[in-house]
N, C-alpha and C. Protein backbone atom coordinates (compact mmCIF):
# COMPACT_ATOMS: atom_id res chain seq x y z
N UNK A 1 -39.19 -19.83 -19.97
CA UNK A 1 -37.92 -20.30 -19.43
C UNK A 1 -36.78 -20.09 -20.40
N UNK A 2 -37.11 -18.94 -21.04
CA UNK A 2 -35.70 -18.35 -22.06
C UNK A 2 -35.82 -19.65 -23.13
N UNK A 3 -36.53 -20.50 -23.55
CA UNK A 3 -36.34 -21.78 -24.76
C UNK A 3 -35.96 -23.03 -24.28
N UNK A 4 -36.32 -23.39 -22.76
CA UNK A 4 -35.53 -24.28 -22.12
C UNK A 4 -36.78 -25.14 -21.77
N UNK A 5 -36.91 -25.89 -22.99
CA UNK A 5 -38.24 -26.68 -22.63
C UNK A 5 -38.06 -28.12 -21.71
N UNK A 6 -36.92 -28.69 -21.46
CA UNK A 6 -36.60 -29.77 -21.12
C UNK A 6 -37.28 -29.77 -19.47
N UNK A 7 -37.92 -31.10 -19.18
CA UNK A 7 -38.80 -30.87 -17.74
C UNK A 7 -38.01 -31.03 -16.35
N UNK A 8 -36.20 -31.02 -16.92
CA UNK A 8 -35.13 -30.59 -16.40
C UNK A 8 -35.74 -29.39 -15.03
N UNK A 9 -35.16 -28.46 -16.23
CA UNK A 9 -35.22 -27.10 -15.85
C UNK A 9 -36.40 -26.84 -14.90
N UNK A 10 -37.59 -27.45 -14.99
CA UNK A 10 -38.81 -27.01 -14.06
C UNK A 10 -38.60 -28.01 -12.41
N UNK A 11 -38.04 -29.09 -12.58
CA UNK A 11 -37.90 -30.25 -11.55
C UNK A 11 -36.79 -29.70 -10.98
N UNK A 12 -35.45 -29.43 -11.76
CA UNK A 12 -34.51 -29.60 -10.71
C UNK A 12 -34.87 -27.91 -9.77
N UNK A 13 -34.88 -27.14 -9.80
CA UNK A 13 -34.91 -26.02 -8.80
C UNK A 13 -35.73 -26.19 -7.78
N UNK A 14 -37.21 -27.00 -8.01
CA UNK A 14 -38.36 -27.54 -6.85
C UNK A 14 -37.57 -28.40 -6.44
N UNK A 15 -36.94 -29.20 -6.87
CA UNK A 15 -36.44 -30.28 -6.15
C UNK A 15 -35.18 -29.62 -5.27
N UNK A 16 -34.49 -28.19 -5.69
CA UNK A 16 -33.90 -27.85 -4.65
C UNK A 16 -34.73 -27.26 -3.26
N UNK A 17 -35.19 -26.81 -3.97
CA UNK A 17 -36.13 -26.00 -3.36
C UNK A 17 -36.91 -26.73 -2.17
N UNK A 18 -37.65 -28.12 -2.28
CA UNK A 18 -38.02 -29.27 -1.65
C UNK A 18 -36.86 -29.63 -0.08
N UNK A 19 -35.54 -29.84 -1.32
CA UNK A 19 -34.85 -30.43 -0.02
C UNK A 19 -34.44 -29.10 1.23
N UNK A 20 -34.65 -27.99 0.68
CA UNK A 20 -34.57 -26.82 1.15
C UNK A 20 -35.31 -26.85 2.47
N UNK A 21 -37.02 -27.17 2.24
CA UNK A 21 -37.83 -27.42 2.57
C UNK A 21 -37.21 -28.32 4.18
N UNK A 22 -36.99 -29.97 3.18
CA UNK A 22 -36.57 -30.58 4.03
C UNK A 22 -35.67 -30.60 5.33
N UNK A 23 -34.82 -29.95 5.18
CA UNK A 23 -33.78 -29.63 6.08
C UNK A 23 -34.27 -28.37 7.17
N UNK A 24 -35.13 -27.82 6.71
CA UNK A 24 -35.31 -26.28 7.48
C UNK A 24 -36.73 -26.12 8.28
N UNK A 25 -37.42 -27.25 8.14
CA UNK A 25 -38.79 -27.32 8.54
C UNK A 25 -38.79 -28.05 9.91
N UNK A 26 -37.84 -29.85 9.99
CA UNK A 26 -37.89 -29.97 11.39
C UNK A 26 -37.63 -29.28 12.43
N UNK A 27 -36.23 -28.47 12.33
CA UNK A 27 -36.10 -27.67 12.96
C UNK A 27 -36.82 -26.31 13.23
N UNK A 28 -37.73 -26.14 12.58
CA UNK A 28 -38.92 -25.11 12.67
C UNK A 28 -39.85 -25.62 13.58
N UNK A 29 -40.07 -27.00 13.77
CA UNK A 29 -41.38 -27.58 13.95
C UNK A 29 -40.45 -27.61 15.58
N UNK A 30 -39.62 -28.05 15.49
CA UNK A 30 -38.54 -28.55 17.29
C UNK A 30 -38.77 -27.78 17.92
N UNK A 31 -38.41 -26.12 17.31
CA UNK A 31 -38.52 -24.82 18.22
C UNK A 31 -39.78 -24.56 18.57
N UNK A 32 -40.76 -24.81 18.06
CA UNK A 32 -42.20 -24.09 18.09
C UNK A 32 -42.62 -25.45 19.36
N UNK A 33 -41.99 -26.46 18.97
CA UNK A 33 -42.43 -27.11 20.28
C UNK A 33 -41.60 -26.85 21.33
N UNK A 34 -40.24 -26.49 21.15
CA UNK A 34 -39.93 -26.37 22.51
C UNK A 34 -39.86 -24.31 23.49
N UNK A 35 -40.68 -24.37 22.79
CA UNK A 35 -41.50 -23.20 23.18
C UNK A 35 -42.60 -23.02 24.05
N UNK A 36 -43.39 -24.27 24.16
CA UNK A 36 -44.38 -24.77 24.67
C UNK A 36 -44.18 -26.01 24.97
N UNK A 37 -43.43 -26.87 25.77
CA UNK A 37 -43.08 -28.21 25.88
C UNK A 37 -44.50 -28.90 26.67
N UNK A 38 -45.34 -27.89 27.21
CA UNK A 38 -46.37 -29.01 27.91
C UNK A 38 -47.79 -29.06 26.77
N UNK A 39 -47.99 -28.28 25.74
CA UNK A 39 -48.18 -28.56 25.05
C UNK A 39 -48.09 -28.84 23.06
N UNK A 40 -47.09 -29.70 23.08
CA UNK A 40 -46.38 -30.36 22.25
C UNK A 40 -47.07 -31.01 20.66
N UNK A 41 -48.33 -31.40 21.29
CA UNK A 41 -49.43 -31.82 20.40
C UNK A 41 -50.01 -30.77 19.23
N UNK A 42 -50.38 -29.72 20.15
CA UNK A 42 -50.73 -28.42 20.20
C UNK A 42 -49.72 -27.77 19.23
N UNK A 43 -48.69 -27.29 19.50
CA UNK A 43 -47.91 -26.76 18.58
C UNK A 43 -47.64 -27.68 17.14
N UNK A 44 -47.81 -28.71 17.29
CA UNK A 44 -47.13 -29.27 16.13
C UNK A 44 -48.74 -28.89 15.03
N UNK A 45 -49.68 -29.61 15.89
CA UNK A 45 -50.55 -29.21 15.02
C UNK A 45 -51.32 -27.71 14.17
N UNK A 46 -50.92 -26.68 14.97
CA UNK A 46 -51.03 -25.47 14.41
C UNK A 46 -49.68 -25.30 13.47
N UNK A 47 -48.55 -25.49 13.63
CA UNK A 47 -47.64 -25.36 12.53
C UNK A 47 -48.20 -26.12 11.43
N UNK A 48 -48.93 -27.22 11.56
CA UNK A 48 -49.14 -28.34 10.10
C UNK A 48 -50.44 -27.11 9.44
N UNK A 49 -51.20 -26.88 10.63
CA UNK A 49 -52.58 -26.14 10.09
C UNK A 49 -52.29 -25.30 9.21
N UNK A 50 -51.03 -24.28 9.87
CA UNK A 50 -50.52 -22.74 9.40
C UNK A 50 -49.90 -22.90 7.74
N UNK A 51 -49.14 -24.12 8.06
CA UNK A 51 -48.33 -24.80 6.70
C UNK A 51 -49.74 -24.43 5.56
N UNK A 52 -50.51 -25.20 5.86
CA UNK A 52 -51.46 -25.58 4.54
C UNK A 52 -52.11 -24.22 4.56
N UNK A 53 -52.76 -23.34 5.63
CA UNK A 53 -53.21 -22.54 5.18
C UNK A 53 -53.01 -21.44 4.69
N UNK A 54 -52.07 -21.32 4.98
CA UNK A 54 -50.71 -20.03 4.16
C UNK A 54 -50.47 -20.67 2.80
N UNK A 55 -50.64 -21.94 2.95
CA UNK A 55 -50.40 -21.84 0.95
C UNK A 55 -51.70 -21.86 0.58
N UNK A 56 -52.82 -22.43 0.87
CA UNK A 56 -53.88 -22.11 0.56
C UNK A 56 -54.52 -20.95 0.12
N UNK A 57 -53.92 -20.12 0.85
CA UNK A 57 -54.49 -18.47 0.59
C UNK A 57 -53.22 -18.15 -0.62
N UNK A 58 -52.00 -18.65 -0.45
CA UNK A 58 -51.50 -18.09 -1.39
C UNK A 58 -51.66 -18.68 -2.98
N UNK A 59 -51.99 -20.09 -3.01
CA UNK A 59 -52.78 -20.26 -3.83
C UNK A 59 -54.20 -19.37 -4.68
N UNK A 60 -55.25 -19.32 -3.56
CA UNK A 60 -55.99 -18.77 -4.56
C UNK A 60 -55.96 -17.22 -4.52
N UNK A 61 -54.55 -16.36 -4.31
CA UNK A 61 -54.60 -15.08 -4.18
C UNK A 61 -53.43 -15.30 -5.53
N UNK A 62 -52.68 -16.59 -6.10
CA UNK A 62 -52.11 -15.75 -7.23
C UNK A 62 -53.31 -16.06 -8.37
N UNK A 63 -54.21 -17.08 -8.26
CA UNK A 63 -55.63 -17.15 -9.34
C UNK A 63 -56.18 -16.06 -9.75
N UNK A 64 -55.84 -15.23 -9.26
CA UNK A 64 -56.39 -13.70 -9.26
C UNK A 64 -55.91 -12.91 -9.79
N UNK A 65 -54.52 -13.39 -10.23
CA UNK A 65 -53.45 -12.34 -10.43
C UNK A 65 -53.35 -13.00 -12.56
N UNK A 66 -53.76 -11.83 -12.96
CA UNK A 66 -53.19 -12.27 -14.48
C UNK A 66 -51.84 -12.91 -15.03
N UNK A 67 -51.99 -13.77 -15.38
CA UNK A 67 -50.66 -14.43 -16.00
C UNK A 67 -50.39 -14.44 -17.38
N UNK A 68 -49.69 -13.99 -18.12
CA UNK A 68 -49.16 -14.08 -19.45
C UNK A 68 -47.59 -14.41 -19.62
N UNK A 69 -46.86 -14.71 -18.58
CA UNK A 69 -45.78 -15.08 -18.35
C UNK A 69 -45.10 -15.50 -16.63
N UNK A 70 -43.63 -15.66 -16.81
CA UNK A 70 -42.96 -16.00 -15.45
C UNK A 70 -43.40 -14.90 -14.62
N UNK A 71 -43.85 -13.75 -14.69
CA UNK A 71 -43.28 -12.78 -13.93
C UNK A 71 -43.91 -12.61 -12.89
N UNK A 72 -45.57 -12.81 -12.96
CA UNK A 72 -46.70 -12.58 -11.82
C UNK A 72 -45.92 -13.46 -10.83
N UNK A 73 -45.32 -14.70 -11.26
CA UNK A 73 -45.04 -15.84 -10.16
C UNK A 73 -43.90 -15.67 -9.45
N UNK A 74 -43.00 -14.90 -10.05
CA UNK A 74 -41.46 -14.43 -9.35
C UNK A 74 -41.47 -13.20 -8.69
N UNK A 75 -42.76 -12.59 -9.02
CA UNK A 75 -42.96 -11.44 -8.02
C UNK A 75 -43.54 -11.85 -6.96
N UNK A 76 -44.34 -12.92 -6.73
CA UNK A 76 -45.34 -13.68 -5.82
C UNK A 76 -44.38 -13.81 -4.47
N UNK A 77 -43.30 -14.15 -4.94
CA UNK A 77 -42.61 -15.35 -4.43
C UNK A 77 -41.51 -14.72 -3.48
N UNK A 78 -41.12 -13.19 -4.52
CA UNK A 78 -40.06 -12.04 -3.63
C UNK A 78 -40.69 -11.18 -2.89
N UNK A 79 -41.70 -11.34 -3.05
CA UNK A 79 -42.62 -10.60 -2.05
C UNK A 79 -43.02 -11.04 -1.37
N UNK A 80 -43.44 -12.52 -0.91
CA UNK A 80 -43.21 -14.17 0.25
C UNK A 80 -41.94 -13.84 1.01
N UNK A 81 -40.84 -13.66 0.07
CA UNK A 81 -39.73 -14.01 0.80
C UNK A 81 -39.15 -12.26 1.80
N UNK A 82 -39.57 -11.33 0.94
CA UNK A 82 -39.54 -10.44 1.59
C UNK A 82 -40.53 -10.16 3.08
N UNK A 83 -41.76 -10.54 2.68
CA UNK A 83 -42.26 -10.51 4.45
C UNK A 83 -41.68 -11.11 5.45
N UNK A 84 -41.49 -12.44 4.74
CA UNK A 84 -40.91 -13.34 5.52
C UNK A 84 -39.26 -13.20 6.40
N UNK A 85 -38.49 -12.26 5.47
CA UNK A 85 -37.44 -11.56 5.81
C UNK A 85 -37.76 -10.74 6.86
N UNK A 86 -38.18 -9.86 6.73
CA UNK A 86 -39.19 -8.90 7.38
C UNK A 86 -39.57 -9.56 9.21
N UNK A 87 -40.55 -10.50 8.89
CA UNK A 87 -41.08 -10.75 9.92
C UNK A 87 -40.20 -11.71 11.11
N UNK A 88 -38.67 -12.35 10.67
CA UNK A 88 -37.44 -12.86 11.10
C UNK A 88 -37.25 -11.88 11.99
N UNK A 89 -37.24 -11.33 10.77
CA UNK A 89 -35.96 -10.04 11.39
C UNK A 89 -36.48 -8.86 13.11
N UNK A 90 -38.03 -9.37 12.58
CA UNK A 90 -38.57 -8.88 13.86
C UNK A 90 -38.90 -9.51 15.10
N UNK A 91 -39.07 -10.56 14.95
CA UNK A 91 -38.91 -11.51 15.74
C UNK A 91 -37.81 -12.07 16.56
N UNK A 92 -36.84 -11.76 15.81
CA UNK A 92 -35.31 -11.85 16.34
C UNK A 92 -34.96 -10.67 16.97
N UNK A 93 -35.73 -9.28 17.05
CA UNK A 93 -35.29 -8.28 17.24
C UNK A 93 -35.82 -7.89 18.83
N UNK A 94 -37.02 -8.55 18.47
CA UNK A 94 -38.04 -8.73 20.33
C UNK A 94 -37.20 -9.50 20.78
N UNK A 95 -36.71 -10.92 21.05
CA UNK A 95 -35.76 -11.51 21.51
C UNK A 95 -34.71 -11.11 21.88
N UNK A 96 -33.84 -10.43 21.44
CA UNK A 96 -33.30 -9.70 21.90
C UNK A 96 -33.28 -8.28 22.93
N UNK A 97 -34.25 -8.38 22.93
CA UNK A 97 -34.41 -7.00 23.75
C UNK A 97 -34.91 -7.88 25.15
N UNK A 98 -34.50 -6.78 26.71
CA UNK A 98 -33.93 -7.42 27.56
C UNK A 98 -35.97 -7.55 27.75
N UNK A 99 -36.51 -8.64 28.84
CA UNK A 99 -38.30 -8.29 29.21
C UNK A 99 -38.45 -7.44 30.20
N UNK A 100 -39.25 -6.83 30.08
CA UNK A 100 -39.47 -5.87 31.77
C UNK A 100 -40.19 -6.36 33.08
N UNK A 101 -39.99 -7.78 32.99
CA UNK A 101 -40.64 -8.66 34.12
C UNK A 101 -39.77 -7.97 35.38
């Protein structure tokens, strides 16, 4: 962390990062239910499932990955955020397009 040992520096960005979390997840969880409104139960519980098991795997897929510094973990993470860009962007892109019903 460039000499920045204070447990500052490691808390406050998760903790942005957290409320990040916070704010952007109900509304994740609202849509996925109101996508399926008759079953409501159902959706919520595969989003909680998906939650844990997507970090799960991403857990023990960076164990794997050699660490001798920040870098394995900031590549982890732009490459998370890049699929994830990615997979928006496609998803938003089917939506848009008119259905052929």
């Amino acid at each position: 962390l460039l000499g920045n040992t204070h447990p500052l520096w490691v808390f406050i960005p998760m903790m942005t990062f957290a409320f990040g979390q916070g704010l952007a997840l109900p509304n994740l969880i609202a849509h996925g239910i109101r996508l399926s409104p008759n079953y409501t139960g159902v959706a919520s519980s595969i989003f909680g499932f998906s939650q844990l098991a997507l970090s799960a795997i991403a857990v023990q897929a960076m164990g794997y990955i050699p660490t001798t510094g920040w870098e394995p973990a900031l590549w982890f993470c732009a490459i998370g955020a890049a699929v994830t860009s990615v997979s928006i962007w496609r998803l938003e892109a089917r939506e848009d397009t008119p259905s052929r019903t």
